[in-house]
PDB file of N, CA and C in Angstrom:
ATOM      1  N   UNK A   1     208.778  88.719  85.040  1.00  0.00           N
ATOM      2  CA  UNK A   1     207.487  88.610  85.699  1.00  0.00           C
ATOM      3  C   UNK A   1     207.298  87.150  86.102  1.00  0.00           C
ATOM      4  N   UNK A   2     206.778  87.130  87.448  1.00  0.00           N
ATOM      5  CA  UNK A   2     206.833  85.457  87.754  1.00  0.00           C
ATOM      6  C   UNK A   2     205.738  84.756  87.336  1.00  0.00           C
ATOM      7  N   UNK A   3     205.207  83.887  87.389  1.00  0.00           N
ATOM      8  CA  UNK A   3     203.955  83.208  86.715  1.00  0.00           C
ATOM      9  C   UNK A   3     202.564  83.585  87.449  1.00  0.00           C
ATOM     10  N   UNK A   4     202.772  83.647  88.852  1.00  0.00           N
ATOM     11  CA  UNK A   4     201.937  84.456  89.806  1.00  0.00           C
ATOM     12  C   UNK A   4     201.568  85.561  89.095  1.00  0.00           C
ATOM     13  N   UNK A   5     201.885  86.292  88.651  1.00  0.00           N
ATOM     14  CA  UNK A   5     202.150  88.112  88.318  1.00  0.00           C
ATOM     15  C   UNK A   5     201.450  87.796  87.430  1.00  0.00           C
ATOM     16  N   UNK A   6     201.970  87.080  86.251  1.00  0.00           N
ATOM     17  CA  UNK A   6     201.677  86.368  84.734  1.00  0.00           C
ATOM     18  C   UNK A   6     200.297  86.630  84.964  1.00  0.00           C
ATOM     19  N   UNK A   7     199.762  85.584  85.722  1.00  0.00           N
ATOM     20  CA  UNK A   7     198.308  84.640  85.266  1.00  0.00           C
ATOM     21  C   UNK A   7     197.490  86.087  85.746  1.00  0.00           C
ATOM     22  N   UNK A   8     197.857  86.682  86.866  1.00  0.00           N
ATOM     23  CA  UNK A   8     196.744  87.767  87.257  1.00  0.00           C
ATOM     24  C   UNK A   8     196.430  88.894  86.178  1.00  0.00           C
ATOM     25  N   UNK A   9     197.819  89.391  85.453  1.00  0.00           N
ATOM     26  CA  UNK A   9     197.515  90.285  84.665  1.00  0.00           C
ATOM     27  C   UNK A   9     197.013  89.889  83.043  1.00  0.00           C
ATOM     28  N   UNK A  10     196.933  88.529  82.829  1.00  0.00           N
ATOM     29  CA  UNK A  10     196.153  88.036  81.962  1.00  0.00           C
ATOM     30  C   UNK A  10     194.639  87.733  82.650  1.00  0.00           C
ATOM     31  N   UNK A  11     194.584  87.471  83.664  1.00  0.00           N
ATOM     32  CA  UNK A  11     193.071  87.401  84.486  1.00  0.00           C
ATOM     33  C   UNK A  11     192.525  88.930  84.207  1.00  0.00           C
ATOM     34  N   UNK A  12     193.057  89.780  84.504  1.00  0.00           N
ATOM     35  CA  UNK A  12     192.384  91.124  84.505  1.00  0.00           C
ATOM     36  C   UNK A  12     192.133  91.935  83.141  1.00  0.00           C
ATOM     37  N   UNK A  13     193.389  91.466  82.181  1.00  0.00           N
ATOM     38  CA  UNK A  13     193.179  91.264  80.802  1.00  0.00           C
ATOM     39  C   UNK A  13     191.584  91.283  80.385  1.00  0.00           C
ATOM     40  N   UNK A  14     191.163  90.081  80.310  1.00  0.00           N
ATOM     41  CA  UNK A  14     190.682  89.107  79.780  1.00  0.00           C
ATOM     42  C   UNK A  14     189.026  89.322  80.640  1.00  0.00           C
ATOM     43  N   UNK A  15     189.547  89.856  81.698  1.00  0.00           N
ATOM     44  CA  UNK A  15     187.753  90.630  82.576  1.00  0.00           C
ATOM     45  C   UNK A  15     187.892  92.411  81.884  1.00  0.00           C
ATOM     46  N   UNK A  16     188.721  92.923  81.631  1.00  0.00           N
ATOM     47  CA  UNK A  16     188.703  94.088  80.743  1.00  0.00           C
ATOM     48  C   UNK A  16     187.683  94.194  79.237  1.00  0.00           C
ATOM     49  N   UNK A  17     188.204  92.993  79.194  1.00  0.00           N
ATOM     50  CA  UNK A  17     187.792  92.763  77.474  1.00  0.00           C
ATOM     51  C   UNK A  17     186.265  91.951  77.593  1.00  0.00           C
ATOM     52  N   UNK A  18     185.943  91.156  78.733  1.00  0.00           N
ATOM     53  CA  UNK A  18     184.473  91.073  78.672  1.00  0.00           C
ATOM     54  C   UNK A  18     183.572  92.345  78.976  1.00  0.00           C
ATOM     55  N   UNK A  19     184.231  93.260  79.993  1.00  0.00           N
ATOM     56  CA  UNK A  19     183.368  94.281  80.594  1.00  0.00           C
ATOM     57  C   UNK A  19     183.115  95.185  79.510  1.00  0.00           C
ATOM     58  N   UNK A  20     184.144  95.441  78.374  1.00  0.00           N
ATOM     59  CA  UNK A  20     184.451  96.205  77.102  1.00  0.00           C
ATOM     60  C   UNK A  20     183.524  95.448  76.540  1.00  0.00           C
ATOM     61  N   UNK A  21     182.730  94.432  75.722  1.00  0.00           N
ATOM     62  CA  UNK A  21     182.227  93.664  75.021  1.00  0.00           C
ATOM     63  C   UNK A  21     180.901  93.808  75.370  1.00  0.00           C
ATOM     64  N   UNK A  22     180.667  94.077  77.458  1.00  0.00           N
ATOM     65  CA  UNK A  22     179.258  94.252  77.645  1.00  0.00           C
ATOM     66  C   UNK A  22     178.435  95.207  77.344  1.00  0.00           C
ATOM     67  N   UNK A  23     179.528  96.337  77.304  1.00  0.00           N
ATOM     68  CA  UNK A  23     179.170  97.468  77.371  1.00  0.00           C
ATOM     69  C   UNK A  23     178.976  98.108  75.843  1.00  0.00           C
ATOM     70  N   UNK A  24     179.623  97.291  75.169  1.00  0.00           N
ATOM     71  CA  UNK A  24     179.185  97.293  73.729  1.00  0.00           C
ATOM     72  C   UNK A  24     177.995  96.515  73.274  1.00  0.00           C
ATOM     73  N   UNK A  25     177.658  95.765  73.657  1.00  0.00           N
ATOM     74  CA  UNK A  25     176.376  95.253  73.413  1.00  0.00           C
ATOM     75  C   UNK A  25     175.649  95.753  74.351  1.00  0.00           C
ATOM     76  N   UNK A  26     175.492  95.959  74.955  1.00  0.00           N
ATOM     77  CA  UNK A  26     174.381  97.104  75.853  1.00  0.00           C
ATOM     78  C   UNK A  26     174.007  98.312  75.156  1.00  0.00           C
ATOM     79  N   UNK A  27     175.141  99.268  74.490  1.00  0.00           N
ATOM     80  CA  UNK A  27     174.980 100.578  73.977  1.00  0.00           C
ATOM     81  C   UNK A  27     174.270 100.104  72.836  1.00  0.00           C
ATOM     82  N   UNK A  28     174.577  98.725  72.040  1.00  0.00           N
ATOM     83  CA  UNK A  28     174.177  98.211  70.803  1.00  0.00           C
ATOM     84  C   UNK A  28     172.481  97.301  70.753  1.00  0.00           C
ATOM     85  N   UNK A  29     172.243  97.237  72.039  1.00  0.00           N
ATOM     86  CA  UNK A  29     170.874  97.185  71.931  1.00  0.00           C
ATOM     87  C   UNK A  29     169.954  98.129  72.640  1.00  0.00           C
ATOM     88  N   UNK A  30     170.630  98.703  73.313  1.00  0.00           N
ATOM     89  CA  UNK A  30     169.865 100.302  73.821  1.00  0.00           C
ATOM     90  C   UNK A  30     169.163 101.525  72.674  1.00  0.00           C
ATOM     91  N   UNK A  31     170.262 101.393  71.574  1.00  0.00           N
ATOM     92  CA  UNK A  31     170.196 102.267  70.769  1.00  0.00           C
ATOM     93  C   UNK A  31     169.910 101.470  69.441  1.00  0.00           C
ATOM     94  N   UNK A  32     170.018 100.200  68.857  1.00  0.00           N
ATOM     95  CA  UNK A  32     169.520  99.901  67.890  1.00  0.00           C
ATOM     96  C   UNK A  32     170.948 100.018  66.555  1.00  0.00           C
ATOM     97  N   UNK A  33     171.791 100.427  67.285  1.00  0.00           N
ATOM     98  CA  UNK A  33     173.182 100.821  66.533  1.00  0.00           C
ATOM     99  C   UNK A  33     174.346  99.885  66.433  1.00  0.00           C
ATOM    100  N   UNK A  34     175.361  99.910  66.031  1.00  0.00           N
ATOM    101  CA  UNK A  34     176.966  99.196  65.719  1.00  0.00           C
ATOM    102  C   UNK A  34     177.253 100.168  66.539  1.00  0.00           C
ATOM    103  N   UNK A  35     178.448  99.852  67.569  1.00  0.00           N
ATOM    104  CA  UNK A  35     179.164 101.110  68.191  1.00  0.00           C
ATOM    105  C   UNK A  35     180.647 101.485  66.819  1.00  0.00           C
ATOM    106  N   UNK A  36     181.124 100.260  66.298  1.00  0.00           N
ATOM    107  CA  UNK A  36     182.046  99.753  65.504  1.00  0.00           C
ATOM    108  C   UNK A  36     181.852 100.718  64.223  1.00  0.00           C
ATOM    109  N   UNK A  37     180.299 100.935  63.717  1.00  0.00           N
ATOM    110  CA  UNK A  37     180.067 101.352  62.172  1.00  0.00           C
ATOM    111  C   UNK A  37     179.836 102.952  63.081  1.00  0.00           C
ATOM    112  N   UNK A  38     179.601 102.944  64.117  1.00  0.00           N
ATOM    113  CA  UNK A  38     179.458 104.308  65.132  1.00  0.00           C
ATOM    114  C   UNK A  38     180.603 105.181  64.514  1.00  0.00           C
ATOM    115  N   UNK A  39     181.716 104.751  65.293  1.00  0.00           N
ATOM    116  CA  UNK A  39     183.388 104.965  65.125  1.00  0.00           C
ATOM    117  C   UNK A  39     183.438 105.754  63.685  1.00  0.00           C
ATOM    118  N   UNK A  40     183.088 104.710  62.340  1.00  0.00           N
ATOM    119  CA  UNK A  40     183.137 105.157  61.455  1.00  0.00           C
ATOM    120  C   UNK A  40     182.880 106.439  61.179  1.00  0.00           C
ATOM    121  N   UNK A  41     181.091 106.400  60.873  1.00  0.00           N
ATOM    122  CA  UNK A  41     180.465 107.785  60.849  1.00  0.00           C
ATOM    123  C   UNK A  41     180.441 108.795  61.812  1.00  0.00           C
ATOM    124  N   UNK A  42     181.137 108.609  62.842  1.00  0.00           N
ATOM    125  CA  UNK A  42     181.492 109.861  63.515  1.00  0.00           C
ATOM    126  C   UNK A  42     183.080 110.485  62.749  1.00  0.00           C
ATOM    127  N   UNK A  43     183.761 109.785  61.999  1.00  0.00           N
ATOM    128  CA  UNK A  43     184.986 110.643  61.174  1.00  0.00           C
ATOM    129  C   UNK A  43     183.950 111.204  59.367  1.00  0.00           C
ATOM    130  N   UNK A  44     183.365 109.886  59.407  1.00  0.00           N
ATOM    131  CA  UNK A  44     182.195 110.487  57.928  1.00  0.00           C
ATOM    132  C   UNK A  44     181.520 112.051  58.035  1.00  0.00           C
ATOM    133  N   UNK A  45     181.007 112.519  59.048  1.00  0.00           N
ATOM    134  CA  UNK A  45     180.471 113.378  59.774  1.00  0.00           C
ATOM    135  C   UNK A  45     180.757 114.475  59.922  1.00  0.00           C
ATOM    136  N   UNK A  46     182.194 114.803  60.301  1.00  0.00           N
ATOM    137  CA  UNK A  46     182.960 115.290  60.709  1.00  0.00           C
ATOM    138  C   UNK A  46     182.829 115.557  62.251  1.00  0.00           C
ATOM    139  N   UNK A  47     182.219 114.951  63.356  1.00  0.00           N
ATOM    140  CA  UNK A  47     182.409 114.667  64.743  1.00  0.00           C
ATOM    141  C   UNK A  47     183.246 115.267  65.538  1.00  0.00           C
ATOM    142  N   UNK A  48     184.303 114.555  64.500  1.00  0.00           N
ATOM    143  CA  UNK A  48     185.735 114.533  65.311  1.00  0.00           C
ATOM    144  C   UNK A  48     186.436 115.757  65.297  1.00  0.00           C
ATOM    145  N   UNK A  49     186.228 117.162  63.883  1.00  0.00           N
ATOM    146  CA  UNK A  49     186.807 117.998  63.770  1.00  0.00           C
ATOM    147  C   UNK A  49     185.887 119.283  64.381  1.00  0.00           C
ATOM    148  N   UNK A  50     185.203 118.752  65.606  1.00  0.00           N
ATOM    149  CA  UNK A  50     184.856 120.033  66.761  1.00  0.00           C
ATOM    150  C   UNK A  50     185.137 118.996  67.892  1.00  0.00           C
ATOM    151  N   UNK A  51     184.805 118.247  68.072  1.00  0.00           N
ATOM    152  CA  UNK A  51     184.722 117.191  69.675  1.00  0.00           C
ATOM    153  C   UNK A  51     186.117 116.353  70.054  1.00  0.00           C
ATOM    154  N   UNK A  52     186.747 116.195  71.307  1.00  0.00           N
ATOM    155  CA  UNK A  52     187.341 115.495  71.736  1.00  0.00           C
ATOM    156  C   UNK A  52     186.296 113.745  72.352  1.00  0.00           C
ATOM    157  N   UNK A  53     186.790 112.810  71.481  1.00  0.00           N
ATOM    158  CA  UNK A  53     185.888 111.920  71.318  1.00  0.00           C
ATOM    159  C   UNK A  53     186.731 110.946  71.815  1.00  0.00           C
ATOM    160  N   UNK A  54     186.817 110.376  72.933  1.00  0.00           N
ATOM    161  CA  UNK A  54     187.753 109.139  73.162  1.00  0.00           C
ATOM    162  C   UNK A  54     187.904 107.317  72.215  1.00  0.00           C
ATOM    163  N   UNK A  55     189.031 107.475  71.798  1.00  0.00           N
ATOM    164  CA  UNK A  55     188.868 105.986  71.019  1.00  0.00           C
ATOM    165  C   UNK A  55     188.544 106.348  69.083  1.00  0.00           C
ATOM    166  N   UNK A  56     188.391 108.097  68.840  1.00  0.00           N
ATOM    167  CA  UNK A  56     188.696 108.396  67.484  1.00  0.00           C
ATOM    168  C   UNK A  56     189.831 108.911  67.654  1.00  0.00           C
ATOM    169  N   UNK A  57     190.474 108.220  66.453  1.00  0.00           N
ATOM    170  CA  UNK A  57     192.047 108.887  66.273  1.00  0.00           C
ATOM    171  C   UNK A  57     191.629 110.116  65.526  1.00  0.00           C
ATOM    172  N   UNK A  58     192.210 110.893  66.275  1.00  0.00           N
ATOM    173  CA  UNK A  58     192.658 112.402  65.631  1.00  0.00           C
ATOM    174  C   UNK A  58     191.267 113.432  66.622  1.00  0.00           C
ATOM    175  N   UNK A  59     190.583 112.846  66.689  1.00  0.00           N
ATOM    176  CA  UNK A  59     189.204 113.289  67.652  1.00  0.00           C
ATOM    177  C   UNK A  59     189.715 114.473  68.921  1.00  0.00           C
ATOM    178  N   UNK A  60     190.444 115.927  68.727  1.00  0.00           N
ATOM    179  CA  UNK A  60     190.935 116.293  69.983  1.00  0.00           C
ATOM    180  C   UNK A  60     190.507 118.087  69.577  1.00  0.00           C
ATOM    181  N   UNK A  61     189.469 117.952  68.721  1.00  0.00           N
ATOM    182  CA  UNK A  61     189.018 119.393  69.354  1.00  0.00           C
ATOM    183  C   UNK A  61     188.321 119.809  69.969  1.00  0.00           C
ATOM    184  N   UNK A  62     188.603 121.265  70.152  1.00  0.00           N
ATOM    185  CA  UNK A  62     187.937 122.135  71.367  1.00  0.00           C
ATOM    186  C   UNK A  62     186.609 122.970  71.033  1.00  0.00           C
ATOM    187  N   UNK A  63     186.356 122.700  69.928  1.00  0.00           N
ATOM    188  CA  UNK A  63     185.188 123.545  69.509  1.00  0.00           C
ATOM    189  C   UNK A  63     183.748 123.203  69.793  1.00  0.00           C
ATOM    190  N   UNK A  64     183.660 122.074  70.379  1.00  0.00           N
ATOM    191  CA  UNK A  64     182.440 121.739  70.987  1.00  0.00           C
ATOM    192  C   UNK A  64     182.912 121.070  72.380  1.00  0.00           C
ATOM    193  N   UNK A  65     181.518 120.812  72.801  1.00  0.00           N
ATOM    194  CA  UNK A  65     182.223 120.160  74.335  1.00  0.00           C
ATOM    195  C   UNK A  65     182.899 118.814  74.192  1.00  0.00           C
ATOM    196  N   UNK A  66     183.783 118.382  74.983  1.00  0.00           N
ATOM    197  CA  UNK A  66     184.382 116.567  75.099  1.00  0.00           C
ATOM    198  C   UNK A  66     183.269 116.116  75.347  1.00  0.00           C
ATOM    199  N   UNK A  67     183.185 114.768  74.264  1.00  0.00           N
ATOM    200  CA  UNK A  67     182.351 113.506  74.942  1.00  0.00           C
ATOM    201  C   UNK A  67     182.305 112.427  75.308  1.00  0.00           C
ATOM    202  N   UNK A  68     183.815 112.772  76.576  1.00  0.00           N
ATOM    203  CA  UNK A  68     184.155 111.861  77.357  1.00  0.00           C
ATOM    204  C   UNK A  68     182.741 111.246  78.234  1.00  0.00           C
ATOM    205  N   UNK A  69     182.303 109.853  78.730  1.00  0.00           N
ATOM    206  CA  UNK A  69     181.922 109.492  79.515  1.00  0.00           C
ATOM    207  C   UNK A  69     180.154 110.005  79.085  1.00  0.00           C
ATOM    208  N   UNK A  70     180.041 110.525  77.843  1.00  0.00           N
ATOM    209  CA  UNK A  70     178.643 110.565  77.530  1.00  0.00           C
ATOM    210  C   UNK A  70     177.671 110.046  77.646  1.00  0.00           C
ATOM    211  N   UNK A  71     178.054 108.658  77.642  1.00  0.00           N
ATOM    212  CA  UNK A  71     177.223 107.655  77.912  1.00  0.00           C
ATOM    213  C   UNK A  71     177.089 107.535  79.158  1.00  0.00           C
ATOM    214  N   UNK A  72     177.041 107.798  80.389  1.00  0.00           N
ATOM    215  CA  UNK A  72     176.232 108.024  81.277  1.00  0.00           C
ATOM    216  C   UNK A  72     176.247 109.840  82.100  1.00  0.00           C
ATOM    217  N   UNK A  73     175.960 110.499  81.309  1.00  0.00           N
ATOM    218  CA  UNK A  73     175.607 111.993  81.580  1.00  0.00           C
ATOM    219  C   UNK A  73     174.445 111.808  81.197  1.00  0.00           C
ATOM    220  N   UNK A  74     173.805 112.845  82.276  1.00  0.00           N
ATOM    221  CA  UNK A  74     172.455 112.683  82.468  1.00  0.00           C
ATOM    222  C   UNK A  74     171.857 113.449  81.576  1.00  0.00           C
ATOM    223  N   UNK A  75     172.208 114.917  80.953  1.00  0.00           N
ATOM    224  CA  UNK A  75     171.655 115.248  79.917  1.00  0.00           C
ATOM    225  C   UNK A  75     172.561 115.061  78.517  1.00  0.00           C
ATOM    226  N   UNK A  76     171.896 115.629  77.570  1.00  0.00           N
ATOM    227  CA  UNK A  76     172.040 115.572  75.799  1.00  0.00           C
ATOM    228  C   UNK A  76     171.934 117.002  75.878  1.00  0.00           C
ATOM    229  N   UNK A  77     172.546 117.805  75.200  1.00  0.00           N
ATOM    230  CA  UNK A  77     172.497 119.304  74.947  1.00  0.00           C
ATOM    231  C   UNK A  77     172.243 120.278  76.016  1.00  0.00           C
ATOM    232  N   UNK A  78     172.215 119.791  77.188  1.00  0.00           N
ATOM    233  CA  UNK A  78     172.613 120.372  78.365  1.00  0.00           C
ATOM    234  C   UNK A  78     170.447 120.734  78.868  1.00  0.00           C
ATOM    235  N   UNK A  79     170.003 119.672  77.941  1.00  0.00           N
ATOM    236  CA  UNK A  79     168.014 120.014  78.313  1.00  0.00           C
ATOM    237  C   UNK A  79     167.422 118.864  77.762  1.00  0.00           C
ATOM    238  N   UNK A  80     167.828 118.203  77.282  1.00  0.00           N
ATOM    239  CA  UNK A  80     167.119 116.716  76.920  1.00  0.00           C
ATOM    240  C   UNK A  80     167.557 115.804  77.631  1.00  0.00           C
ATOM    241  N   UNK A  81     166.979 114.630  78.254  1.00  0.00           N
ATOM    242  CA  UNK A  81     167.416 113.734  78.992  1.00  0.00           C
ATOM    243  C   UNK A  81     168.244 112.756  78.486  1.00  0.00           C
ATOM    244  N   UNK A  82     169.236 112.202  78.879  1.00  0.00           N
ATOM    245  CA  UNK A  82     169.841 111.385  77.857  1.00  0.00           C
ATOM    246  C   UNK A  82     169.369 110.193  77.753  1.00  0.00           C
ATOM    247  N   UNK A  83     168.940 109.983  76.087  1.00  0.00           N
ATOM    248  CA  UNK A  83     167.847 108.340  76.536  1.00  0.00           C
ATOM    249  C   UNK A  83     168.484 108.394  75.125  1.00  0.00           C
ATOM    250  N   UNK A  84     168.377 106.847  74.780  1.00  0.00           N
ATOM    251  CA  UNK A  84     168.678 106.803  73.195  1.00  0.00           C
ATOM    252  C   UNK A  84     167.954 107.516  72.278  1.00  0.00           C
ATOM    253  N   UNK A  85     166.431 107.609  72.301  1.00  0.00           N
ATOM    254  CA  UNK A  85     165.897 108.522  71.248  1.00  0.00           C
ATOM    255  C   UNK A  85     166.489 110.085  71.204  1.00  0.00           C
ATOM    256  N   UNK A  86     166.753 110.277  72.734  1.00  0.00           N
ATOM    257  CA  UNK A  86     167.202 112.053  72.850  1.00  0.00           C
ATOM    258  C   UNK A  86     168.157 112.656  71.775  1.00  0.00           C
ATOM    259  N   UNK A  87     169.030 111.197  72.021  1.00  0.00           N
ATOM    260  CA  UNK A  87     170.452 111.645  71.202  1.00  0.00           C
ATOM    261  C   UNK A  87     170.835 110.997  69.778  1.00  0.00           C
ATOM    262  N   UNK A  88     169.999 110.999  69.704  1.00  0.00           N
ATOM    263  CA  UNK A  88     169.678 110.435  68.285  1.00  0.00           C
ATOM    264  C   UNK A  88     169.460 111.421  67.476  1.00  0.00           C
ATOM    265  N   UNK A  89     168.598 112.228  68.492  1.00  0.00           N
ATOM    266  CA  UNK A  89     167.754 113.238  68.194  1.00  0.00           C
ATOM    267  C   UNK A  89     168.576 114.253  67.987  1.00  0.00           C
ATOM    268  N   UNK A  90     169.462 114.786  68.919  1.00  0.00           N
ATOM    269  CA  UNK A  90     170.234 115.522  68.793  1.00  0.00           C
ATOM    270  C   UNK A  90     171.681 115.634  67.764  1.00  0.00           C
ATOM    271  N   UNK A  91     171.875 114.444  67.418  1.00  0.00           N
ATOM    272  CA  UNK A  91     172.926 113.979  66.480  1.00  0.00           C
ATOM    273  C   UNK A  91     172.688 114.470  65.412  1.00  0.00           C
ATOM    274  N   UNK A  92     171.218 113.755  64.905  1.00  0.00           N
ATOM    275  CA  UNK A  92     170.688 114.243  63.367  1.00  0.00           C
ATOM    276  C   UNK A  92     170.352 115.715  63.234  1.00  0.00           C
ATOM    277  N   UNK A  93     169.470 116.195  64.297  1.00  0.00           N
ATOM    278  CA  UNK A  93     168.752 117.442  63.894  1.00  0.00           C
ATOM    279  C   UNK A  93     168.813 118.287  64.856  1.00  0.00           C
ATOM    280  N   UNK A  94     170.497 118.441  65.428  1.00  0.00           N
ATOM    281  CA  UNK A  94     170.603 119.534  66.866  1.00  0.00           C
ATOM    282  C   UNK A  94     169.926 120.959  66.755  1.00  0.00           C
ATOM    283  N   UNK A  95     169.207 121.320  65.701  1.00  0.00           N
ATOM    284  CA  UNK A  95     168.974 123.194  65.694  1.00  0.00           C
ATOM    285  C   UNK A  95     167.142 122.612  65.638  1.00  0.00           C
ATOM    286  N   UNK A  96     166.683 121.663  65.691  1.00  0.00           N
ATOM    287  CA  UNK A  96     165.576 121.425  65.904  1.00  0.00           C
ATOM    288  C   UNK A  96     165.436 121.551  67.476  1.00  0.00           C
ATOM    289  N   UNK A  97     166.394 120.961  67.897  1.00  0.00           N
ATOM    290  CA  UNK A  97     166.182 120.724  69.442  1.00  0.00           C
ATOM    291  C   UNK A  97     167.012 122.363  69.789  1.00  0.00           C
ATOM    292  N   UNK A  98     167.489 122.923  69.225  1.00  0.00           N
ATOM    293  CA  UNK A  98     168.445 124.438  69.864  1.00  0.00           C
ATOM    294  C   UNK A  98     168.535 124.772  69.037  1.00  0.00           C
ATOM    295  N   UNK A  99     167.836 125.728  68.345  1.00  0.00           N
ATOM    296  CA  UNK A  99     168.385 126.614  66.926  1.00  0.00           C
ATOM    297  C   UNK A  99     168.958 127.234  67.195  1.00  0.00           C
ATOM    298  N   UNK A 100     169.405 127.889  68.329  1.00  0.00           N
ATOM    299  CA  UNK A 100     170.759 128.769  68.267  1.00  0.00           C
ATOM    300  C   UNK A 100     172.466 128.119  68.655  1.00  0.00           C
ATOM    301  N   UNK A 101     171.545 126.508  68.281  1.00  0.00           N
ATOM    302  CA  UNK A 101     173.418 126.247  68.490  1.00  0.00           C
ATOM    303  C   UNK A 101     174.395 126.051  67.827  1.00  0.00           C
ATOM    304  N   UNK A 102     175.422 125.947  68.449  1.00  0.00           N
ATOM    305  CA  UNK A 102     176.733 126.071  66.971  1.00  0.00           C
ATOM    306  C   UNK A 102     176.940 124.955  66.194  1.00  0.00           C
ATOM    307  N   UNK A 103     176.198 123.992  66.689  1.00  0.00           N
ATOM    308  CA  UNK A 103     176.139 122.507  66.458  1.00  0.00           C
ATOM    309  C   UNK A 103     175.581 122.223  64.786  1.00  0.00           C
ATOM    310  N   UNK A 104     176.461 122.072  63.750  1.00  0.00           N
ATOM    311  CA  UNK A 104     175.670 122.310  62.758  1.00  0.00           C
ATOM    312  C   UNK A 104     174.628 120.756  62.121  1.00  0.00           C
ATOM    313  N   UNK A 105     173.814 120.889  61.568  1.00  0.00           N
ATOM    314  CA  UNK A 105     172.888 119.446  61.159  1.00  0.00           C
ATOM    315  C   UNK A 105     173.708 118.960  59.956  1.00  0.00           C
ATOM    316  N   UNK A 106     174.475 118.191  60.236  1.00  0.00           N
ATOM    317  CA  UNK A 106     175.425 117.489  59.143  1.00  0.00           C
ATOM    318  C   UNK A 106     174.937 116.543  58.269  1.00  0.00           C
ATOM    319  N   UNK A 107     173.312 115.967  57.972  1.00  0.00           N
ATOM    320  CA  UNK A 107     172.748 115.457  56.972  1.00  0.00           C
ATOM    321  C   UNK A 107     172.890 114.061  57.546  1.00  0.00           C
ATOM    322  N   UNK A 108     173.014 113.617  59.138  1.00  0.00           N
ATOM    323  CA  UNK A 108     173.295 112.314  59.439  1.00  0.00           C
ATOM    324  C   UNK A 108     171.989 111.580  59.525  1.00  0.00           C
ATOM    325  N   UNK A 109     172.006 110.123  58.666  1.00  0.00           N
ATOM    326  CA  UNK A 109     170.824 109.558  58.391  1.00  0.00           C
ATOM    327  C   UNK A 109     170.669 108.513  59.632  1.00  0.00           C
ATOM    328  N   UNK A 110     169.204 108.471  59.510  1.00  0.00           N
ATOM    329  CA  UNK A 110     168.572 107.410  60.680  1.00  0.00           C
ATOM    330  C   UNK A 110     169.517 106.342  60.998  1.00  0.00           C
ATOM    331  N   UNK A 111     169.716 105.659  60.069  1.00  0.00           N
ATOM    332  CA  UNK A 111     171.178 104.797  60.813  1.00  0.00           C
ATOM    333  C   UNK A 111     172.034 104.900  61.257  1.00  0.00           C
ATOM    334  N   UNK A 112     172.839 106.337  60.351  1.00  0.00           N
ATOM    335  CA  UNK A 112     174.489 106.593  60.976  1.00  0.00           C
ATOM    336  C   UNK A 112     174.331 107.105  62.555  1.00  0.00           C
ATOM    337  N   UNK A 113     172.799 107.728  62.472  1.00  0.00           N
ATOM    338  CA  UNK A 113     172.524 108.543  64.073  1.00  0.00           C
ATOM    339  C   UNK A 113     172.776 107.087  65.369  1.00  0.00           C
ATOM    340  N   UNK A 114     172.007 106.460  64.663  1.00  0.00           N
ATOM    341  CA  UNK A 114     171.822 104.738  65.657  1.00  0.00           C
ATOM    342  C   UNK A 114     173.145 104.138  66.278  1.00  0.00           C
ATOM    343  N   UNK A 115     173.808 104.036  64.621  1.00  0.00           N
ATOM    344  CA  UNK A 115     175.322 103.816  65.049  1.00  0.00           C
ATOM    345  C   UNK A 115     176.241 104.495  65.654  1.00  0.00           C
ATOM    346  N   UNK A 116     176.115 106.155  66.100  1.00  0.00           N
ATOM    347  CA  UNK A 116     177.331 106.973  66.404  1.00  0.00           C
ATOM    348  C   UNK A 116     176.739 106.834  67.684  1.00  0.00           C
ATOM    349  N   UNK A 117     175.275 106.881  67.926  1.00  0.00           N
ATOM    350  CA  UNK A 117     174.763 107.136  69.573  1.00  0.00           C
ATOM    351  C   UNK A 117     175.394 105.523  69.978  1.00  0.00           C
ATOM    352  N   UNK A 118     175.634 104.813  69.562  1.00  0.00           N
ATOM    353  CA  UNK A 118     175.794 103.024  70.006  1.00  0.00           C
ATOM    354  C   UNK A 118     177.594 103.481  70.224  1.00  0.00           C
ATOM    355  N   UNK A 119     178.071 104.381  69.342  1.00  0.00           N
ATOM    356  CA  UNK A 119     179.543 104.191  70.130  1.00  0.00           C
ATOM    357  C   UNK A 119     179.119 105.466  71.196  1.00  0.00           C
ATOM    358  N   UNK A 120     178.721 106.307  71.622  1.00  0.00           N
ATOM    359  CA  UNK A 120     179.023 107.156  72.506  1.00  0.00           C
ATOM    360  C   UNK A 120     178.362 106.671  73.837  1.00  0.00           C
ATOM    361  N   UNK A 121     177.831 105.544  73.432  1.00  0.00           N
ATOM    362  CA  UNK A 121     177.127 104.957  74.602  1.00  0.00           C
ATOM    363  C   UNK A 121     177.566 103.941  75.166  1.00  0.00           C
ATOM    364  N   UNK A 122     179.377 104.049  74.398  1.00  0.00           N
ATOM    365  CA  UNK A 122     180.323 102.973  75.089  1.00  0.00           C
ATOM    366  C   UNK A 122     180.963 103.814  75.947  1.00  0.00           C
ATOM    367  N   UNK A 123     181.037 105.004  75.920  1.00  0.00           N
ATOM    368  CA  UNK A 123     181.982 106.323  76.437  1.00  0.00           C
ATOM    369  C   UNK A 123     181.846 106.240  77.939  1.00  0.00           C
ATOM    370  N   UNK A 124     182.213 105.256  78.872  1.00  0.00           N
ATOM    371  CA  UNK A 124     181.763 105.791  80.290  1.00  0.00           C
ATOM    372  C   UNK A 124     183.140 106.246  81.249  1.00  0.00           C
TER     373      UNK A 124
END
């Protein structure tokens, strides 16, 4: 690779990793959450063993919908608007908002909700 080549693909590097950083602090003051402690409690949870979740390892089932690019879909449960309280909302207490869904209420507390909506609100 010549030094030309070099410097650009460290230039684009390096604007990757700010745009990644903005968008983490954006989801992280939108929502009041860690996207980082997010990550976590979405495997605490079990998240990952219905949802294809981009950026959890092992995150590739089919039993609920993918939540690729969540963070900017316009709804939360296919009837709430997606705003940070919505899905907050929906995280902790989905059969409040849809009692007939398959979505079960996994006991997720006011914080872990803050933190998992702060990583899905890196998802674009």
């Amino acid at each position: 690779m010549t030094r030309g080549r070099s410097a650009i693909a460290t230039s684009c590097l390096l604007i990757q990793l700010a745009c990644r950083a903005e968008i983490y602090r954006a989801a992280a003051q939108a929502t009041g959450g860690d996207p980082d402690r997010g990550a976590v409690a979405i495997h605490k949870y079990g998240c990952d063993s219905c949802h294809t979740i981009p950026g959890i390892r092992g995150a590739l089932a089919h039993v609920g919908p993918p939540l690729t690019e969540i963070g900017v879909r316009k709804y939360v449960a296919g009837q709430l608007s997606n705003t940070p309280d919505n899905l907050q909302t929906w995280i902790r207490h989905p059969r409040r908002v849809e009692p007939h869904t398959a979505m079960p209420d996994t006991g997720v507390t006011e914080i872990d909700g803050r933190d998992i909506a702060a990583y899905l609100y890196t998802l674009r």
